[in-house]
PDB file of N, CA and C in Angstrom:
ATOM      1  N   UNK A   1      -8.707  27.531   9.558  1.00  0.00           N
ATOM      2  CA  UNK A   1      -9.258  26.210   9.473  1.00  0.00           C
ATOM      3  C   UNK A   1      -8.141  25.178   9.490  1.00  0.00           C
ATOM      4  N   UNK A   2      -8.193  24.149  10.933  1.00  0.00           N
ATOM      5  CA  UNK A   2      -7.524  23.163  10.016  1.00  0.00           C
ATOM      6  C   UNK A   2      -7.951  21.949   9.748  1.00  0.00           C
ATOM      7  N   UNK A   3      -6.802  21.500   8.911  1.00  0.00           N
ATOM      8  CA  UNK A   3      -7.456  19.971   8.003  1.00  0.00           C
ATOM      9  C   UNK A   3      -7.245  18.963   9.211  1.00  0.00           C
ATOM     10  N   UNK A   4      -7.752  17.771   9.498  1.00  0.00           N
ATOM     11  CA  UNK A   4      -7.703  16.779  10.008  1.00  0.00           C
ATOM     12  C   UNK A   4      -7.389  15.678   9.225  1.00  0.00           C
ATOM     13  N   UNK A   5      -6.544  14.986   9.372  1.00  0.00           N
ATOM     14  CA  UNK A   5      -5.970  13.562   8.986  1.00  0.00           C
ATOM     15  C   UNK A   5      -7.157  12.550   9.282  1.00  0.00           C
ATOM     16  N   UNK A   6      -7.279  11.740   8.232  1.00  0.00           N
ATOM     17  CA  UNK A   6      -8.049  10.791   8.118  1.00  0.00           C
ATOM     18  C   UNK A   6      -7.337   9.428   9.098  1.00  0.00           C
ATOM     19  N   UNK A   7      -7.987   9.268   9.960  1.00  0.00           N
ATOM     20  CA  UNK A   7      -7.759   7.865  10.999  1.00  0.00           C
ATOM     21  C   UNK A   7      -7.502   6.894  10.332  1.00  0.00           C
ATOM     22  N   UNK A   8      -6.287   5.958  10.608  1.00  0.00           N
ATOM     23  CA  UNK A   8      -6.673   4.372   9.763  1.00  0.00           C
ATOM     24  C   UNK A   8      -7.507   3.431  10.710  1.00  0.00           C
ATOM     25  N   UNK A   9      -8.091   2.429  10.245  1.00  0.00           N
ATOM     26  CA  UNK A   9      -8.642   1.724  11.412  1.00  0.00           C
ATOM     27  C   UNK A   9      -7.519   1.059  12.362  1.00  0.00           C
ATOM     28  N   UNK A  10      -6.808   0.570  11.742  1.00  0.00           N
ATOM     29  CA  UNK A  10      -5.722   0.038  12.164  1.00  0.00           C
ATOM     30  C   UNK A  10      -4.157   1.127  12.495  1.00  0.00           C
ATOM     31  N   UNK A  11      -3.676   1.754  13.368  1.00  0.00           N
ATOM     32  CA  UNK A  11      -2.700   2.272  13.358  1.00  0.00           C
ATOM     33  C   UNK A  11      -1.406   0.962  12.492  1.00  0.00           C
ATOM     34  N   UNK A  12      -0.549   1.470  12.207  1.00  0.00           N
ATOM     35  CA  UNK A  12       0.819   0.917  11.166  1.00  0.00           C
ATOM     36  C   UNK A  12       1.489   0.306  12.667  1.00  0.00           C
ATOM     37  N   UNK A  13       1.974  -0.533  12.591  1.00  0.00           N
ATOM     38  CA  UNK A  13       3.259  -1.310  13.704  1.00  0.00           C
ATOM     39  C   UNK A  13       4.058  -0.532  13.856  1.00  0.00           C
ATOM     40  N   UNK A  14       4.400  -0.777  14.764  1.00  0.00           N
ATOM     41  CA  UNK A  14       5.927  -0.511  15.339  1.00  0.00           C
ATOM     42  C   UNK A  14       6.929  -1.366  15.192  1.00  0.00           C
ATOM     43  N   UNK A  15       8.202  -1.186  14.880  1.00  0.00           N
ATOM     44  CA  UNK A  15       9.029  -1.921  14.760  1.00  0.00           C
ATOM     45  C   UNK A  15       9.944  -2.761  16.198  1.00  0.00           C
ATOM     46  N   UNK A  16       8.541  -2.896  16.820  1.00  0.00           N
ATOM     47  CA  UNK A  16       9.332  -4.146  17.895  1.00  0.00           C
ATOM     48  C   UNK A  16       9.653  -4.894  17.670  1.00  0.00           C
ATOM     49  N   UNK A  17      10.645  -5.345  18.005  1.00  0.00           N
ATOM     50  CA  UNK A  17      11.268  -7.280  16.647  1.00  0.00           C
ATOM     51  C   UNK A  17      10.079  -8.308  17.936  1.00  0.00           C
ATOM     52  N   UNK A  18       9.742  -8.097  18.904  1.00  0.00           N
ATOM     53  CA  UNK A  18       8.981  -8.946  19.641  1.00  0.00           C
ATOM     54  C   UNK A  18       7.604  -8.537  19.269  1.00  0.00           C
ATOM     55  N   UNK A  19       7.185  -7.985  18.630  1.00  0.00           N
ATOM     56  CA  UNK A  19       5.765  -7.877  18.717  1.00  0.00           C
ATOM     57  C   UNK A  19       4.824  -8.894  17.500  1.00  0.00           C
ATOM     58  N   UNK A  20       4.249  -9.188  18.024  1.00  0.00           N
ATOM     59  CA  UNK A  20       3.163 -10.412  17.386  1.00  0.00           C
ATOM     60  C   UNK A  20       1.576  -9.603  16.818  1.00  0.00           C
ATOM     61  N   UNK A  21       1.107  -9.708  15.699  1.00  0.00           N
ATOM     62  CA  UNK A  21       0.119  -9.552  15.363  1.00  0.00           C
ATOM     63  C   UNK A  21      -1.183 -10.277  14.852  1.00  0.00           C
ATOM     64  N   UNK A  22      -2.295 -10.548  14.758  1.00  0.00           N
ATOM     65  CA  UNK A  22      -2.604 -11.552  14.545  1.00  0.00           C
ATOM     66  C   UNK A  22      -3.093 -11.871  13.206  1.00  0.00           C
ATOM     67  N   UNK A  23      -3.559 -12.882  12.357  1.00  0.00           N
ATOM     68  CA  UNK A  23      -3.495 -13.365  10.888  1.00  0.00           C
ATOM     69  C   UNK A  23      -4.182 -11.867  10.326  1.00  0.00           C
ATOM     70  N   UNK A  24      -5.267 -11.351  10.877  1.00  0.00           N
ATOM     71  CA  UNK A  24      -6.365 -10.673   9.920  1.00  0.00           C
ATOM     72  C   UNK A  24      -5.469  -8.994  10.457  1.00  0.00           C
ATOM     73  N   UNK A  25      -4.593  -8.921  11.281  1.00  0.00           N
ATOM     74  CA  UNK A  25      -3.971  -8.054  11.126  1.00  0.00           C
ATOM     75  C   UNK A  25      -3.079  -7.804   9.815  1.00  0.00           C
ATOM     76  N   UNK A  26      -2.428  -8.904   9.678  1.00  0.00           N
ATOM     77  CA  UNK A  26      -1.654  -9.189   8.877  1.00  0.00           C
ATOM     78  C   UNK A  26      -2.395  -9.057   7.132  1.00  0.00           C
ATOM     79  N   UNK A  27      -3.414  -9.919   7.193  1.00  0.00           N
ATOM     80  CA  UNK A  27      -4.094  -9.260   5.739  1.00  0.00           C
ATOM     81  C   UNK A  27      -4.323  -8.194   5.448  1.00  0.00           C
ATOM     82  N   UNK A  28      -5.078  -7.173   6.432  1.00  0.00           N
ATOM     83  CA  UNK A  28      -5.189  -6.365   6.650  1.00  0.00           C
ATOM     84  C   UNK A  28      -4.177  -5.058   5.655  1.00  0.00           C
ATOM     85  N   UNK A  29      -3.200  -5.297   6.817  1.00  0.00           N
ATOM     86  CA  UNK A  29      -1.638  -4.575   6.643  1.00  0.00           C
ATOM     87  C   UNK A  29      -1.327  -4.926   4.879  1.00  0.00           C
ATOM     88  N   UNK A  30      -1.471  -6.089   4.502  1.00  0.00           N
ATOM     89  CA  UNK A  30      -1.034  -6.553   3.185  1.00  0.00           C
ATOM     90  C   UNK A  30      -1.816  -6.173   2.131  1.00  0.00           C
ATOM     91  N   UNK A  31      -3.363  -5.946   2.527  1.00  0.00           N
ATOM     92  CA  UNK A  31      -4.500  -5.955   1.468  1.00  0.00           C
ATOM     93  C   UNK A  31      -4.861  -7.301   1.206  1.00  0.00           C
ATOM     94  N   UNK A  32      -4.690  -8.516   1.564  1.00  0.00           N
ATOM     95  CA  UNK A  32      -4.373 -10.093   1.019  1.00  0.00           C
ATOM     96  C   UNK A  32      -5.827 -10.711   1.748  1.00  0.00           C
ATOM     97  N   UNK A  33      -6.009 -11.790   1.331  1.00  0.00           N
ATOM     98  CA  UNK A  33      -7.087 -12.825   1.223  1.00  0.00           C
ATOM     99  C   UNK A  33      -6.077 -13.642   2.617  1.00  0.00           C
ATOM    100  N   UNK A  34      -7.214 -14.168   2.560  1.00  0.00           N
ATOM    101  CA  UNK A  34      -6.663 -15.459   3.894  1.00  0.00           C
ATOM    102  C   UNK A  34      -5.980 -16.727   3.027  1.00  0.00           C
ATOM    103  N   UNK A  35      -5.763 -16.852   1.978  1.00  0.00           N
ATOM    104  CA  UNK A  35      -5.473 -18.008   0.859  1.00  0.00           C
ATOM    105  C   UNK A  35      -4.303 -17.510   0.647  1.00  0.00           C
ATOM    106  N   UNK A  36      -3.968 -16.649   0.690  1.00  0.00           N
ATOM    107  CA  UNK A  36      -3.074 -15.908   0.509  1.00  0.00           C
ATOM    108  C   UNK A  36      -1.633 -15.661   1.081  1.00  0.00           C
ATOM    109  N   UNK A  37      -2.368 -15.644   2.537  1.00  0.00           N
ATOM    110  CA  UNK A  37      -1.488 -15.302   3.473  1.00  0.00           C
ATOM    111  C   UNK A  37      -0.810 -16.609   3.889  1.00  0.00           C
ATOM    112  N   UNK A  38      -2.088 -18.058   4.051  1.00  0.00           N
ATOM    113  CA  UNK A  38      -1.740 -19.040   3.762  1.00  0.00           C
ATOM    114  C   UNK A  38      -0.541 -19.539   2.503  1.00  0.00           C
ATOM    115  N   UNK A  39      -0.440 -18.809   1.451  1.00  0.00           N
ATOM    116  CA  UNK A  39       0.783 -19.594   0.502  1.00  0.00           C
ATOM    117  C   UNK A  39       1.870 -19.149   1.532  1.00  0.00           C
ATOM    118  N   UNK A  40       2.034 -17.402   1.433  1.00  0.00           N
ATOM    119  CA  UNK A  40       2.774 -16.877   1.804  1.00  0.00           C
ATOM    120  C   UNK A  40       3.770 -17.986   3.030  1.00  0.00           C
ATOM    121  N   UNK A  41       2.571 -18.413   3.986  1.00  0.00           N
ATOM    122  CA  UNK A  41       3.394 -19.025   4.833  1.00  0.00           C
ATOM    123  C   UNK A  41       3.959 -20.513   4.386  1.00  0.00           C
ATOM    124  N   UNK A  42       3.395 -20.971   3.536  1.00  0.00           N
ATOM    125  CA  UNK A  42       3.989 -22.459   2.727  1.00  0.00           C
ATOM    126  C   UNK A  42       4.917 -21.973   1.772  1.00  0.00           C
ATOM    127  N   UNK A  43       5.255 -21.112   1.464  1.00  0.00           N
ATOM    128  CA  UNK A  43       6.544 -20.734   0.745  1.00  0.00           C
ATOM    129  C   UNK A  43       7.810 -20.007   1.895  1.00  0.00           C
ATOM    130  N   UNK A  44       7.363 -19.694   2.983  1.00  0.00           N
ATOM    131  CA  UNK A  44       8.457 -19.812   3.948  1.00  0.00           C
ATOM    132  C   UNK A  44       8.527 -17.808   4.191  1.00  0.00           C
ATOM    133  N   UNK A  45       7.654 -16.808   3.121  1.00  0.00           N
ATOM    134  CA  UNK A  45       8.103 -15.690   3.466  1.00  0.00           C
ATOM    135  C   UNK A  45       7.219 -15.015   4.831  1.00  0.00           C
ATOM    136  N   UNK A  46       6.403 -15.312   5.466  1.00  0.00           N
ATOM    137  CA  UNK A  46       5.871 -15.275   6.878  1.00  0.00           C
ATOM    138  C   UNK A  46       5.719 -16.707   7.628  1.00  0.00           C
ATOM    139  N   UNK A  47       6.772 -16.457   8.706  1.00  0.00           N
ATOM    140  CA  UNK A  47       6.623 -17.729   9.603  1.00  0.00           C
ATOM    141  C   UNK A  47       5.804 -17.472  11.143  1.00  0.00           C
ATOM    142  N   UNK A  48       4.458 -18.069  11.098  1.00  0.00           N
ATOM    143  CA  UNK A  48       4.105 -17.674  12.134  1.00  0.00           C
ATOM    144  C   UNK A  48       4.318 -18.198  13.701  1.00  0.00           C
ATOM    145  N   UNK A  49       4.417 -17.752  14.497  1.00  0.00           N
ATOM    146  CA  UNK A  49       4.504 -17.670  15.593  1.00  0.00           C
ATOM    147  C   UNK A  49       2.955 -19.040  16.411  1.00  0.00           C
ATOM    148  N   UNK A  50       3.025 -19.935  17.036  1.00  0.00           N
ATOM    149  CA  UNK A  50       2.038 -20.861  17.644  1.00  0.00           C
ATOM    150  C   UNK A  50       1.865 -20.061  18.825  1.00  0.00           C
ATOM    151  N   UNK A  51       1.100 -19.891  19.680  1.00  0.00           N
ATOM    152  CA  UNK A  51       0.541 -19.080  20.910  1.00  0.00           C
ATOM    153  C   UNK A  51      -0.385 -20.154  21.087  1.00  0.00           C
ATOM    154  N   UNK A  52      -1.643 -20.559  19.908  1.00  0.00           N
ATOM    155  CA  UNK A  52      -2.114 -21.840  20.259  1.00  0.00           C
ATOM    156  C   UNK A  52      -2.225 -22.391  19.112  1.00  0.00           C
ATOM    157  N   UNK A  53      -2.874 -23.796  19.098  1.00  0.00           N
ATOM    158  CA  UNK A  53      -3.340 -24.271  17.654  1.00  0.00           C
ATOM    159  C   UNK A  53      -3.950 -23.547  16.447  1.00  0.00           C
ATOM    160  N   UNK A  54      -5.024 -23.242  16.887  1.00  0.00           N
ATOM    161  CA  UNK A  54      -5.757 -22.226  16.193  1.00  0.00           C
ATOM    162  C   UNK A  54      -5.407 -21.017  16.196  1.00  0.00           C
ATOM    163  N   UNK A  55      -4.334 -20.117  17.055  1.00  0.00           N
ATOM    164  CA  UNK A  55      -4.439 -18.605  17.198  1.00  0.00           C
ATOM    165  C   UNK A  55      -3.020 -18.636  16.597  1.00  0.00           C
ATOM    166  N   UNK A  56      -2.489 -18.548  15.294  1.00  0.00           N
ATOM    167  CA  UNK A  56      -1.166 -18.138  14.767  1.00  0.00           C
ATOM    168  C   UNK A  56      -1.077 -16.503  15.094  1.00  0.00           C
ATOM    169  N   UNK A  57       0.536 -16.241  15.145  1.00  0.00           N
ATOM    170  CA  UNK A  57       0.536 -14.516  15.003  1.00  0.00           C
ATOM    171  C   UNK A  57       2.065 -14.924  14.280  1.00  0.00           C
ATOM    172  N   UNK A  58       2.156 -13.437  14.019  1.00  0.00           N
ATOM    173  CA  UNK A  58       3.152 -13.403  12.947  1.00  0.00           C
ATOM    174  C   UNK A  58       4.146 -11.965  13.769  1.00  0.00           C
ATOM    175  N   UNK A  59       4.890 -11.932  13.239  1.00  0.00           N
ATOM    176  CA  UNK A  59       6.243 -10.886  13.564  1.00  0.00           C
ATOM    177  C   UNK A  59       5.775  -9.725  13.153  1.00  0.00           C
ATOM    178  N   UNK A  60       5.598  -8.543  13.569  1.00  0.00           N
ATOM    179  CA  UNK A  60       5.659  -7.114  12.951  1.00  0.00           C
ATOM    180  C   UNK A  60       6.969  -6.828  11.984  1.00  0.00           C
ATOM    181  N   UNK A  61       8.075  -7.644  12.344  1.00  0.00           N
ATOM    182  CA  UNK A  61       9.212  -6.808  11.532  1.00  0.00           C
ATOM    183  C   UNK A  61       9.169  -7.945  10.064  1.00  0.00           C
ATOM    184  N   UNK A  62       8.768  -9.443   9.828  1.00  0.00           N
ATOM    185  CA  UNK A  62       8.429 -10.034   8.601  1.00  0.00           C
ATOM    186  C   UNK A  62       7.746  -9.121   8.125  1.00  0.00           C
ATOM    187  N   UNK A  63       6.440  -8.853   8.738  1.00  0.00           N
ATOM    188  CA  UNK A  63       5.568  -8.066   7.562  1.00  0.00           C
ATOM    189  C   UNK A  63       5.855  -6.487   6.882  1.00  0.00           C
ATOM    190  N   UNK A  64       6.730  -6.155   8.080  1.00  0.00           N
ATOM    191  CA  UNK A  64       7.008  -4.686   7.748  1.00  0.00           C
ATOM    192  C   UNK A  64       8.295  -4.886   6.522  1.00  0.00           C
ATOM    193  N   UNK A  65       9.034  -5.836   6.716  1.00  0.00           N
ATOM    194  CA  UNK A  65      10.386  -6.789   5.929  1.00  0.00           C
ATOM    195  C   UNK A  65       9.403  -6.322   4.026  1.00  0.00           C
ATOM    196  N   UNK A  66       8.050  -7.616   4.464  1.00  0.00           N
ATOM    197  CA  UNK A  66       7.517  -7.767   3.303  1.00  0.00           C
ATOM    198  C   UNK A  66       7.248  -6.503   2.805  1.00  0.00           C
ATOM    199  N   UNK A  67       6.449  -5.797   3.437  1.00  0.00           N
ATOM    200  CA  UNK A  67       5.655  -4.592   2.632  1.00  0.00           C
ATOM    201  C   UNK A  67       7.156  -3.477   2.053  1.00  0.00           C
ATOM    202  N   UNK A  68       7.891  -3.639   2.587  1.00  0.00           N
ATOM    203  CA  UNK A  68       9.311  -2.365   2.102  1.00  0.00           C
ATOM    204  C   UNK A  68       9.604  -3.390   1.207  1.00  0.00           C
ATOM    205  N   UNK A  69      10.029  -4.758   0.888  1.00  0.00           N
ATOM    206  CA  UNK A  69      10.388  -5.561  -0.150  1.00  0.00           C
ATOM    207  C   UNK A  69       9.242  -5.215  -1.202  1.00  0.00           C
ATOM    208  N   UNK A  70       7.944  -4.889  -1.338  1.00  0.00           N
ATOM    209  CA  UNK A  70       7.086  -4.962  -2.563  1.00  0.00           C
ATOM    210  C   UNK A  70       6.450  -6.098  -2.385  1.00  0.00           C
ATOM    211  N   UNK A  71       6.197  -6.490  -1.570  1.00  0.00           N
ATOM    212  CA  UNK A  71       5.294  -7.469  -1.351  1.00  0.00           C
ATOM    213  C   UNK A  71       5.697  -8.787  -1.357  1.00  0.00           C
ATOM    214  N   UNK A  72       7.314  -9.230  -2.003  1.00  0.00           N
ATOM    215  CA  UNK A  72       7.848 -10.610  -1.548  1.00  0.00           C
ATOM    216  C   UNK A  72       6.468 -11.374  -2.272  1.00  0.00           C
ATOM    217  N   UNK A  73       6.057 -10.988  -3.067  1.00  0.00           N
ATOM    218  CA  UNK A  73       5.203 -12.275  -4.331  1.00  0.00           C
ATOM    219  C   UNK A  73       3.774 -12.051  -3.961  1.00  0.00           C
ATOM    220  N   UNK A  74       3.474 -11.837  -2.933  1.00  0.00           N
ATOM    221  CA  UNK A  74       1.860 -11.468  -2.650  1.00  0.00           C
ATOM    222  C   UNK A  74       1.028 -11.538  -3.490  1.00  0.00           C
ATOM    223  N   UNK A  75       1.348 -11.154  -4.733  1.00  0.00           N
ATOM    224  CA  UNK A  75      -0.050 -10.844  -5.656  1.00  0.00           C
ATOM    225  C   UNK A  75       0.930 -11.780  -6.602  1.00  0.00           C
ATOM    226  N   UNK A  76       1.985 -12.822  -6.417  1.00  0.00           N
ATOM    227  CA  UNK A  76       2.291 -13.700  -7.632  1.00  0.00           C
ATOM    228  C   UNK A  76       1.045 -14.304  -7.684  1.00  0.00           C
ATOM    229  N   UNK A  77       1.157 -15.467  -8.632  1.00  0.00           N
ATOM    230  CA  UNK A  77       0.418 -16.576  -8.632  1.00  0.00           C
ATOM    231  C   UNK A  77       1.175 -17.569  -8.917  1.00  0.00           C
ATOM    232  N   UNK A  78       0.569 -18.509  -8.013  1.00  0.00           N
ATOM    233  CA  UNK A  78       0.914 -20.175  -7.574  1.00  0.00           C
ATOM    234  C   UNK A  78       0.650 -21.239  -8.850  1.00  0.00           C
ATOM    235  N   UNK A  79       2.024 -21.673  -8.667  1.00  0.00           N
ATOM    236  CA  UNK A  79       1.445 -22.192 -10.051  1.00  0.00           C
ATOM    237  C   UNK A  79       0.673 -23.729  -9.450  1.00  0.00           C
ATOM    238  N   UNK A  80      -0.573 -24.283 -10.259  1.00  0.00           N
ATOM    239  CA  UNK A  80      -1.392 -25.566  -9.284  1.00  0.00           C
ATOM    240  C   UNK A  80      -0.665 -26.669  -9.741  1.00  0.00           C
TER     241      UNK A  80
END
């Protein structure tokens, strides 16, 4: 018998320094809220990428940066 590996929905990035992903990838990857991902980028630790007004993407190697750092504050809280 063998075991089969459980699929992610999302395969993990690759470390292309050019590759772009898009916001809900990015939560996704993080576990994070969209409020979230938003500080993240007003505190300067994901800078996203413009493609258009509305369509931000972000770097595969920031987020992969973040997730090996421990999350770079993710689950801090902001002080209001």
């Amino acid at each position: 018998m063998s075991a089969t590996k459980p699929t992610r929905k999302n395969p993990p990035p690759q470390s292309n320094p050019l590759q772009l992903i898009t916001r809900t990838d990015v939560m996704e990857l993080l576990s994070i809220s969209r409020s979230t991902l938003h500080r993240l980028v007003q505190r300067g630790v994901l800078n996203p990428v413009s493609i258009t007004s509305d369509c931000p993407r972000y770097r595969v190697v920031e987020v992969e940066q973040l997730i090996l750092s421990g999350g770079g504050g993710a689950t801090e809280k902001v002080a209001s």
